[in-house]
N, C-alpha and C. Protein backbone atom coordinates (compact mmCIF):
# COMPACT_ATOMS: atom_id res chain seq x y z
N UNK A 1 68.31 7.01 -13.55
CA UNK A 1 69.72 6.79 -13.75
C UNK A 1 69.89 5.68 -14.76
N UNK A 2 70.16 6.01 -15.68
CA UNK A 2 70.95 4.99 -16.66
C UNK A 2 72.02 4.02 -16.62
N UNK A 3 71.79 2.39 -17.17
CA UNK A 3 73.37 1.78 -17.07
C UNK A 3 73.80 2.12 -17.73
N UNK A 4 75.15 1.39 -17.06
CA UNK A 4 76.53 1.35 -17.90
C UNK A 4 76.37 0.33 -19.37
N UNK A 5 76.80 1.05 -20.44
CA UNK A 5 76.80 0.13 -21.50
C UNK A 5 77.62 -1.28 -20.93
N UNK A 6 77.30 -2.32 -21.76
CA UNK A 6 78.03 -3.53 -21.26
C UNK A 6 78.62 -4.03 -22.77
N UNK A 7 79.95 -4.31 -22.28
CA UNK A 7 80.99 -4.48 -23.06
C UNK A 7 81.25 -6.27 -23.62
N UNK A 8 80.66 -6.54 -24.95
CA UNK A 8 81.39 -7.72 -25.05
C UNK A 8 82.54 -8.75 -25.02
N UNK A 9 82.99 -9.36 -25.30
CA UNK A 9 84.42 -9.76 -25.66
C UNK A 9 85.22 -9.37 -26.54
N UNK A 10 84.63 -8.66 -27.50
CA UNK A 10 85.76 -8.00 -28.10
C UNK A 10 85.93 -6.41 -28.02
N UNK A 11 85.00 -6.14 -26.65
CA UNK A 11 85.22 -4.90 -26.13
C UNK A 11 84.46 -4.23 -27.05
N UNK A 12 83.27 -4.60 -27.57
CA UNK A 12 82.27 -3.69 -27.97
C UNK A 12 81.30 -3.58 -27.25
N UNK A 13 80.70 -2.57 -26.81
CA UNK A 13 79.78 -1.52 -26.05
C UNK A 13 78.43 -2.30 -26.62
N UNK A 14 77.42 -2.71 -25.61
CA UNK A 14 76.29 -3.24 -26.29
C UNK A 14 74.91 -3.38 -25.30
N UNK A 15 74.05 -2.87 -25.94
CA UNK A 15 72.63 -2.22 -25.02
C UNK A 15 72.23 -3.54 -24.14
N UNK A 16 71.83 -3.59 -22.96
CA UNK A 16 71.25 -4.64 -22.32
C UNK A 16 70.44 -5.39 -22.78
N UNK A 17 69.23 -4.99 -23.84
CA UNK A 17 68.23 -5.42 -24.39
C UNK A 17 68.63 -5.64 -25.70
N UNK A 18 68.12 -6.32 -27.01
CA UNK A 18 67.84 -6.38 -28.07
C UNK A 18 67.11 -5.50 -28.06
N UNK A 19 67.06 -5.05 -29.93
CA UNK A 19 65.90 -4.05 -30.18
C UNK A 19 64.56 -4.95 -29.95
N UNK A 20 64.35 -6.32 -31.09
CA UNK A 20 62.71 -6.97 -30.89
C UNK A 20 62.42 -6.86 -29.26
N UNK A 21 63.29 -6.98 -28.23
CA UNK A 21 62.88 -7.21 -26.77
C UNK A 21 62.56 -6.00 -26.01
N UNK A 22 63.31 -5.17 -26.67
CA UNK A 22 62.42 -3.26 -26.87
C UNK A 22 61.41 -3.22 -27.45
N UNK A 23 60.93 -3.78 -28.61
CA UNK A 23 59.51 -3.48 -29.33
C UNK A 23 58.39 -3.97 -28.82
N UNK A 24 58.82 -5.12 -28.03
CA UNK A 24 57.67 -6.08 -27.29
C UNK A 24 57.31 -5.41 -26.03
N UNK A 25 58.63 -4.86 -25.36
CA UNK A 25 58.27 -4.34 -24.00
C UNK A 25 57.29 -2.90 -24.09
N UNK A 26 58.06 -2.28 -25.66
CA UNK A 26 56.93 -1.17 -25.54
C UNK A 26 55.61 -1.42 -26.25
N UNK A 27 55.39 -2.41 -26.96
CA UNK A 27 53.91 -2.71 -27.36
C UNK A 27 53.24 -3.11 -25.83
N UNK A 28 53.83 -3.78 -25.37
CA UNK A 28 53.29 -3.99 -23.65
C UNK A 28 52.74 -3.00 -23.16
N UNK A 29 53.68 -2.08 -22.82
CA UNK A 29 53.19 -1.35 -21.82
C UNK A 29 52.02 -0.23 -22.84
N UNK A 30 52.06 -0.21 -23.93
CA UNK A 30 51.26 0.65 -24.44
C UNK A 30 49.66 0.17 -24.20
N UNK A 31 49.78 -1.25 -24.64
CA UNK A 31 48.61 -2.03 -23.94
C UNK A 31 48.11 -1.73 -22.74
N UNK A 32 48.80 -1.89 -21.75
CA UNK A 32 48.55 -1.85 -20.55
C UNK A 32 48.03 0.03 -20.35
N UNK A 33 48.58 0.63 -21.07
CA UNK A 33 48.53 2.26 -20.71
C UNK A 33 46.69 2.27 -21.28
N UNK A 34 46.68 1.78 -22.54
CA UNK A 34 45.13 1.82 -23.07
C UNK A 34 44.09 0.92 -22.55
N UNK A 35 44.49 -0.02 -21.97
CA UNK A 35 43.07 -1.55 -21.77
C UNK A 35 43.31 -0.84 -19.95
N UNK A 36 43.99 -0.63 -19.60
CA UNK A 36 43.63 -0.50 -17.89
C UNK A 36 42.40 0.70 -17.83
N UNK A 37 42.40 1.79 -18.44
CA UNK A 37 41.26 2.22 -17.69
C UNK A 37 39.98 1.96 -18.47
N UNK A 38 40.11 0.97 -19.71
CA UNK A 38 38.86 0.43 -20.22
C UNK A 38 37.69 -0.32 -18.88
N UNK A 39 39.37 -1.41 -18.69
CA UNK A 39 38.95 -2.49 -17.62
C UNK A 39 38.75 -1.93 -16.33
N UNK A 40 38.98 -0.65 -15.91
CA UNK A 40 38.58 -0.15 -14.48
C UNK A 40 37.38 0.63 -14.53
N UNK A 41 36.98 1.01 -15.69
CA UNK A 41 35.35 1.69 -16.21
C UNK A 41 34.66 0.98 -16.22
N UNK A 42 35.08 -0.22 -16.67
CA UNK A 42 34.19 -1.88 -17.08
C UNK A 42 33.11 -2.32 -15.66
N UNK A 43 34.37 -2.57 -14.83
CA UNK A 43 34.22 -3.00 -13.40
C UNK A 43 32.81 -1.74 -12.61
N UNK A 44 32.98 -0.77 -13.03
CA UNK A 44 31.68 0.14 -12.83
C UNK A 44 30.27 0.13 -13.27
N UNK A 45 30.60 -0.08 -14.52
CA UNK A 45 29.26 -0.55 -15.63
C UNK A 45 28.70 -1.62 -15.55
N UNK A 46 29.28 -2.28 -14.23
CA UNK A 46 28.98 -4.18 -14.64
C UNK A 46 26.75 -3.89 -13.60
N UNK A 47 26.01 -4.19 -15.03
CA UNK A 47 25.08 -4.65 -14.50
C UNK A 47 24.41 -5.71 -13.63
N UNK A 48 23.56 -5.68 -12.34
CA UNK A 48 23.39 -6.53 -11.53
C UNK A 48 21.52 -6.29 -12.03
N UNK A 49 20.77 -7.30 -11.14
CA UNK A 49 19.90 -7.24 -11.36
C UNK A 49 19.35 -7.80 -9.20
N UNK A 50 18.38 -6.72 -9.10
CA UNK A 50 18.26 -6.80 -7.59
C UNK A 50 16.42 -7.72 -6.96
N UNK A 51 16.89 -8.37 -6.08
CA UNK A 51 15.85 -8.83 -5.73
C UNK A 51 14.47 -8.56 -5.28
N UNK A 52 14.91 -6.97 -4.78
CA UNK A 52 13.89 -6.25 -4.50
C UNK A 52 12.56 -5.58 -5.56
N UNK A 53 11.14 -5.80 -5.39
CA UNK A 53 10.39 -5.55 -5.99
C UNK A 53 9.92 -4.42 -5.79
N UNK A 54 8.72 -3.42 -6.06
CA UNK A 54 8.22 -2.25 -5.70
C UNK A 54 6.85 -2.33 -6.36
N UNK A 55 6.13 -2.39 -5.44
CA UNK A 55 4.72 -2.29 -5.96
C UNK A 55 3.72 -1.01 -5.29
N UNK A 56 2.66 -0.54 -5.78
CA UNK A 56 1.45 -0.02 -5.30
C UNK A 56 0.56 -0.39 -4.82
N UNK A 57 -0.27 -0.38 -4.01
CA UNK A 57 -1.15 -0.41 -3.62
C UNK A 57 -2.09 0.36 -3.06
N UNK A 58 -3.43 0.76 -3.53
CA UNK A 58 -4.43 1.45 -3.60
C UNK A 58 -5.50 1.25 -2.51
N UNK A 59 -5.41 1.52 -1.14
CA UNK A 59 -6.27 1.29 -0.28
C UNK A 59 -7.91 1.41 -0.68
N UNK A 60 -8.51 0.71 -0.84
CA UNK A 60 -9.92 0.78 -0.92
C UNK A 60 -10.76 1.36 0.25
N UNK A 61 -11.75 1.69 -0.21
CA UNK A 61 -12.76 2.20 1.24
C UNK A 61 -13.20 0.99 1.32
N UNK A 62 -13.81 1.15 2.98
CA UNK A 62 -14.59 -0.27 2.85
C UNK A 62 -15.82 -0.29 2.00
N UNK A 63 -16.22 -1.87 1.80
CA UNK A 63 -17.37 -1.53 0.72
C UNK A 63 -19.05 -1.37 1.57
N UNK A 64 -19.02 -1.82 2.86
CA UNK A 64 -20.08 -1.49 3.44
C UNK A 64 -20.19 -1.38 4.54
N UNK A 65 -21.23 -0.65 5.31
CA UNK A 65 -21.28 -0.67 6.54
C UNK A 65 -22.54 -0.26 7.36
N UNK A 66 -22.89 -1.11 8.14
CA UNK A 66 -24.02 -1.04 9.46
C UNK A 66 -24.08 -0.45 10.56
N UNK A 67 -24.94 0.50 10.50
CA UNK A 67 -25.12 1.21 12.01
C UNK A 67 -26.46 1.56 11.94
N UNK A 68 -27.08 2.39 12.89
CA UNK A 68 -27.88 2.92 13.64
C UNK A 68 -28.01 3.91 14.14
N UNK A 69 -28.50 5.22 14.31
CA UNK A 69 -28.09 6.15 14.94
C UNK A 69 -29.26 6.91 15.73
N UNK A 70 -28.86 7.76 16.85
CA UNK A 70 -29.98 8.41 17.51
C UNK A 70 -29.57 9.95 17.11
N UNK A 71 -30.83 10.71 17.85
CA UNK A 71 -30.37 12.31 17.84
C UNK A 71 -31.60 12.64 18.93
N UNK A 72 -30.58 13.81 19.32
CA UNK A 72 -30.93 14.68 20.59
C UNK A 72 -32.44 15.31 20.06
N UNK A 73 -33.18 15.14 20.76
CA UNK A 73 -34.98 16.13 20.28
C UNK A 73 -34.72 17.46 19.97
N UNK A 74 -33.76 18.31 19.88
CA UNK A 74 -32.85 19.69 19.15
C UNK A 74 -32.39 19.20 17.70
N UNK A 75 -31.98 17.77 17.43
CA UNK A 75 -31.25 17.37 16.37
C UNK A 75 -29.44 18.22 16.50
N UNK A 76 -29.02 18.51 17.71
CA UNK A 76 -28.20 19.15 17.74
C UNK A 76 -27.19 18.18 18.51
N UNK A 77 -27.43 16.61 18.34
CA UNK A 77 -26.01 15.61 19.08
C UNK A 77 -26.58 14.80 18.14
N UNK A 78 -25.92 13.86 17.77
CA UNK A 78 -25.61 12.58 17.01
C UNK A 78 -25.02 11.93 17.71
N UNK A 79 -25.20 10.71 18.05
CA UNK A 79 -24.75 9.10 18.21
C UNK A 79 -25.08 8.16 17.66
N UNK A 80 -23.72 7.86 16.74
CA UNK A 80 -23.43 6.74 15.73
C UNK A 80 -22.83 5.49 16.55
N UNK A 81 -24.28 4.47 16.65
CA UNK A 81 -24.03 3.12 16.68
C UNK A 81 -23.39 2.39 15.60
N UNK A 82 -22.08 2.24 15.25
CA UNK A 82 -21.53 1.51 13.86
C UNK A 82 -21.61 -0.42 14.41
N UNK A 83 -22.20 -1.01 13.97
CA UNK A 83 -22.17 -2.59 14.36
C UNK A 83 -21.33 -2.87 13.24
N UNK A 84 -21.23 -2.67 12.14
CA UNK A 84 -20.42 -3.85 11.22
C UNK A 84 -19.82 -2.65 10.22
N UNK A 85 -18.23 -3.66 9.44
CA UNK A 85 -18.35 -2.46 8.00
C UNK A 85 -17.51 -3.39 7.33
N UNK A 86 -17.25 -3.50 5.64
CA UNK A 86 -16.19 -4.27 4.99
C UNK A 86 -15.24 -4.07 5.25
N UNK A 87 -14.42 -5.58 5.93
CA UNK A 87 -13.13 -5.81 6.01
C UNK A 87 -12.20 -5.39 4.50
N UNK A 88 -10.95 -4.51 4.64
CA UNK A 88 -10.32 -4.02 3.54
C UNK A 88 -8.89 -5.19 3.90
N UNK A 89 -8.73 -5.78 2.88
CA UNK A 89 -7.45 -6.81 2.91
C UNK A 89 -5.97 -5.48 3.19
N UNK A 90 -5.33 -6.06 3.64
CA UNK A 90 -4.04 -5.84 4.29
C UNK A 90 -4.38 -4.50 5.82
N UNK A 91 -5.38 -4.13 5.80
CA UNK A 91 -5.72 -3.37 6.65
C UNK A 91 -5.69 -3.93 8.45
N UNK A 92 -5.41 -3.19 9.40
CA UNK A 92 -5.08 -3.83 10.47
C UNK A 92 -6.09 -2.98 11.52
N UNK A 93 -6.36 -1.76 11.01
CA UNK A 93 -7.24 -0.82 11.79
C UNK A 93 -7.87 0.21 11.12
N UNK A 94 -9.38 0.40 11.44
CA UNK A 94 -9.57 1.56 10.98
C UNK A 94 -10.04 3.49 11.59
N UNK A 95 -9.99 4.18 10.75
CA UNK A 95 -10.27 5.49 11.25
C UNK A 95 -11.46 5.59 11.00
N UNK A 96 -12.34 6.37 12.40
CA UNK A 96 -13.73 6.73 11.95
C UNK A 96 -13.87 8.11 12.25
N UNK A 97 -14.65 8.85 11.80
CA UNK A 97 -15.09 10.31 11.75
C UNK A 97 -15.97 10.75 11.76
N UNK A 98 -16.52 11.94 12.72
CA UNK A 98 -18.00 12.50 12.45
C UNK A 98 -18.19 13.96 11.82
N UNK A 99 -18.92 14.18 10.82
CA UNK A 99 -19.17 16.27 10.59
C UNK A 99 -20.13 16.32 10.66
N UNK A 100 -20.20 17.59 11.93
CA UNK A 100 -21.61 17.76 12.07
C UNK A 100 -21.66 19.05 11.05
N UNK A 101 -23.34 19.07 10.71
CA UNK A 101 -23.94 20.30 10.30
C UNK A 101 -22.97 21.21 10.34
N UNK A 102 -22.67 21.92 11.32
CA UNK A 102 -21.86 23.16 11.68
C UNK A 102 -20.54 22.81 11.06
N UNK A 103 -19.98 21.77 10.25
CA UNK A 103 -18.39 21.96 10.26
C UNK A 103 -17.63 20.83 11.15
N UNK A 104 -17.77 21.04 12.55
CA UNK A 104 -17.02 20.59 13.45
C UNK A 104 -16.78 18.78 13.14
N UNK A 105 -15.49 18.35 13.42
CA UNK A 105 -15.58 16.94 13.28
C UNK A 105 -14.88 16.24 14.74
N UNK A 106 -15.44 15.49 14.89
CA UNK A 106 -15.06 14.70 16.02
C UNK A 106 -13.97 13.87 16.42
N UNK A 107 -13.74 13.44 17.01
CA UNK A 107 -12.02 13.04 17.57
C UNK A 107 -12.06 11.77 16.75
N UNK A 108 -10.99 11.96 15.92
CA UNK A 108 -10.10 10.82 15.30
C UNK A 108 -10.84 9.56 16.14
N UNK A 109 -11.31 8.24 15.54
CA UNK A 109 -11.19 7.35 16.43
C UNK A 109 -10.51 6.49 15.69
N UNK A 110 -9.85 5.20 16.38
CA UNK A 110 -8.82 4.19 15.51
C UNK A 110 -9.63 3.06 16.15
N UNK A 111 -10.15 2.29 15.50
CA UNK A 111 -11.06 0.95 16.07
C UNK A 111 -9.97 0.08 14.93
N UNK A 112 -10.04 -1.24 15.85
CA UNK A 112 -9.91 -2.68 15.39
C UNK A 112 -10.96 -3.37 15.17
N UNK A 113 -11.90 -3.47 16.35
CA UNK A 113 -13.23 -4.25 16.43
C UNK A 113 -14.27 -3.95 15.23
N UNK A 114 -14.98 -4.30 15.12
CA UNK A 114 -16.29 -3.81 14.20
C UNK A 114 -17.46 -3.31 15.34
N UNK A 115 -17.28 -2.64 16.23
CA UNK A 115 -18.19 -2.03 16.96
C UNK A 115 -17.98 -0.47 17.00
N UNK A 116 -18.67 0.51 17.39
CA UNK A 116 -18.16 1.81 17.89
C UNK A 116 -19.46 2.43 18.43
N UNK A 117 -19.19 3.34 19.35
CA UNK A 117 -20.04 4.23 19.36
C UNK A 117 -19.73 5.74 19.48
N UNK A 118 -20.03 6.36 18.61
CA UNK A 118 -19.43 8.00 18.67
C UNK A 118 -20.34 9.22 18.74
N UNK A 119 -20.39 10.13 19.61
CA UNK A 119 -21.16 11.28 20.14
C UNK A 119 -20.53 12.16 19.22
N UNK A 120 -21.40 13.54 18.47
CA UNK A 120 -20.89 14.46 17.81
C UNK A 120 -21.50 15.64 18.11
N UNK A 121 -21.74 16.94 18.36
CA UNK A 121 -22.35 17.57 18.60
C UNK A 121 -22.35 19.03 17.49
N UNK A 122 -23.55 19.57 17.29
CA UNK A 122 -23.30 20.66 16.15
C UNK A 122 -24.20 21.94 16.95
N UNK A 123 -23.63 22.88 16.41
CA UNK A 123 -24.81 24.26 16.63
C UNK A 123 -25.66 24.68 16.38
N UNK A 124 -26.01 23.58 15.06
CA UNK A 124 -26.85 23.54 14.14
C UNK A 124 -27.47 21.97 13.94
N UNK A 125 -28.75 22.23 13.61
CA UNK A 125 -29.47 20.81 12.74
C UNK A 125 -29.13 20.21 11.74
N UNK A 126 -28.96 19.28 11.03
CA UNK A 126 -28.90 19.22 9.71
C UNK A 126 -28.32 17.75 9.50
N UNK A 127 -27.21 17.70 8.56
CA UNK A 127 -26.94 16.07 8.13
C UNK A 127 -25.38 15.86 8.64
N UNK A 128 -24.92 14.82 9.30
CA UNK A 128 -24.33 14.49 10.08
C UNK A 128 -23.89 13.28 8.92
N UNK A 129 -21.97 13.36 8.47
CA UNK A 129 -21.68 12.67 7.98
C UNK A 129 -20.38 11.92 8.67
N UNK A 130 -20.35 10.75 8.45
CA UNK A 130 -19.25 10.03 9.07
C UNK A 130 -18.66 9.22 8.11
N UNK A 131 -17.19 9.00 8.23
CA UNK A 131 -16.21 8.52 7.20
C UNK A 131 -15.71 6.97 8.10
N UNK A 132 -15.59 6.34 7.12
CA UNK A 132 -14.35 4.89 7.89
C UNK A 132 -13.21 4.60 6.79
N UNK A 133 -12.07 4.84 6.81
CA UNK A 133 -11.30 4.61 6.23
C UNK A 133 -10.12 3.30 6.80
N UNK A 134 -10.05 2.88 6.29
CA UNK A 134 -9.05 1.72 6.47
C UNK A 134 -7.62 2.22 6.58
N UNK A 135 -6.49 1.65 7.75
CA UNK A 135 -5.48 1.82 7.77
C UNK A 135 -4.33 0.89 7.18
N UNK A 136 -3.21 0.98 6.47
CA UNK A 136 -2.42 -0.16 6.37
C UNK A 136 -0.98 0.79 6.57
N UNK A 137 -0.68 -0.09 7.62
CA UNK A 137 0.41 0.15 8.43
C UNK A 137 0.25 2.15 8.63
N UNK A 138 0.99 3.14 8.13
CA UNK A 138 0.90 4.27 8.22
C UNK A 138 -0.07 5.28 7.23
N UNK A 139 -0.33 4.30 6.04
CA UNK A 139 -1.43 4.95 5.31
C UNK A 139 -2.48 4.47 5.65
N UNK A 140 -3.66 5.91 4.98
CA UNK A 140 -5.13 6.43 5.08
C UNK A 140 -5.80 6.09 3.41
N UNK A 141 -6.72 4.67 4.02
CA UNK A 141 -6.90 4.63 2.25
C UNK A 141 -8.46 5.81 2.52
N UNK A 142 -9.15 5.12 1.22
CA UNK A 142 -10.40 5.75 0.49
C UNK A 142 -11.22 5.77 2.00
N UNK A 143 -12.37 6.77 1.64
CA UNK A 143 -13.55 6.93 2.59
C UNK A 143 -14.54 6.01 2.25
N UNK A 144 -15.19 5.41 3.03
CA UNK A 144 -17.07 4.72 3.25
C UNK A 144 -17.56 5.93 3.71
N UNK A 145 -18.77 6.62 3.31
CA UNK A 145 -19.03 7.53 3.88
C UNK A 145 -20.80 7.47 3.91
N UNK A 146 -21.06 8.11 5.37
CA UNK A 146 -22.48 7.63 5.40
C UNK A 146 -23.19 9.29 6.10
N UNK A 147 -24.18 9.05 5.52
CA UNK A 147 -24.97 10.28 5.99
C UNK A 147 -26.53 9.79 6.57
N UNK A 148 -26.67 10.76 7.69
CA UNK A 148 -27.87 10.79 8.51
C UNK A 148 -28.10 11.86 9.04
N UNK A 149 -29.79 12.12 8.97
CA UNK A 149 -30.13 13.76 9.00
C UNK A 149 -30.80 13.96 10.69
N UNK A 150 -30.50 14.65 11.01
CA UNK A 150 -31.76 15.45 12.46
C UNK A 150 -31.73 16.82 12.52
């Protein structure tokens, strides 16, 4: 809705505004029509830089390890005396494993200690290999892997 023209004193009809106070108001708002969604794109683009790092890490096998082992006068059981093996840094536990001859491998074991002793049994004679892999937190690093024959 439009005003009423407003009437001076000598009863001439005359716009509320000056023209310059029209030219300013519309250079204004033209501004405002172009720099607002510069400045609301801006506010999106604004780079941060985050504290968080991301690294790899490559579980090592251990680098050595001591045992002993017997076998059944068939050569058809294995028991792995493990006494010692290299501590792997950040590691908290490790997995040990037996394959016999035949294939078959033996129950997961999860040791902390540096001791074990593990029974394996095959259908067959032959070479009997066992793995120790180091755990850190939910990963399975590299194998130590050792072989012994009956």
């Amino acid at each position: 809705m439009a005003l009423p023209p407003v009437q001076d004193n000598n009863g001439a009809s005359r716009a509320l505004t000056s023209f310059p106070a029209r030219v300013v108001a519309a250079v204004l708002a033209a501004l405002v029509l172009t720099l607002a969604p510069a400045i609301a794109e801006a506010a999106f683009k604004a780079t941060t830089t985050s504290p968080v790092s991301v690294g790899t890490y490559a579980i090592p096998a251990p680098a050595t390890a001591t045992w002993t082992y017997s076998c059944s006068p068939n050569g058809k059981s294995y028991t792995l005396n493990l006494t010692g093996y290299g501590k792997v840094s950040k590691a908290g536990s490790y997995l040990v494993i037996i394959k016999a001859p035949d294939g078959t491998t033996s129950a997961p074991q999860i040791i902390t200690g540096n001791t074990l002793t593990l029974t394996q049994t095959s259908a067959t004679r032959g070479t009997y290999t066992f793995t120790i892999q180091a755990l850190v937190g939910t990963w399975t690093g590299a194998a130590y892997t050792g072989t012994d024959t009956c």
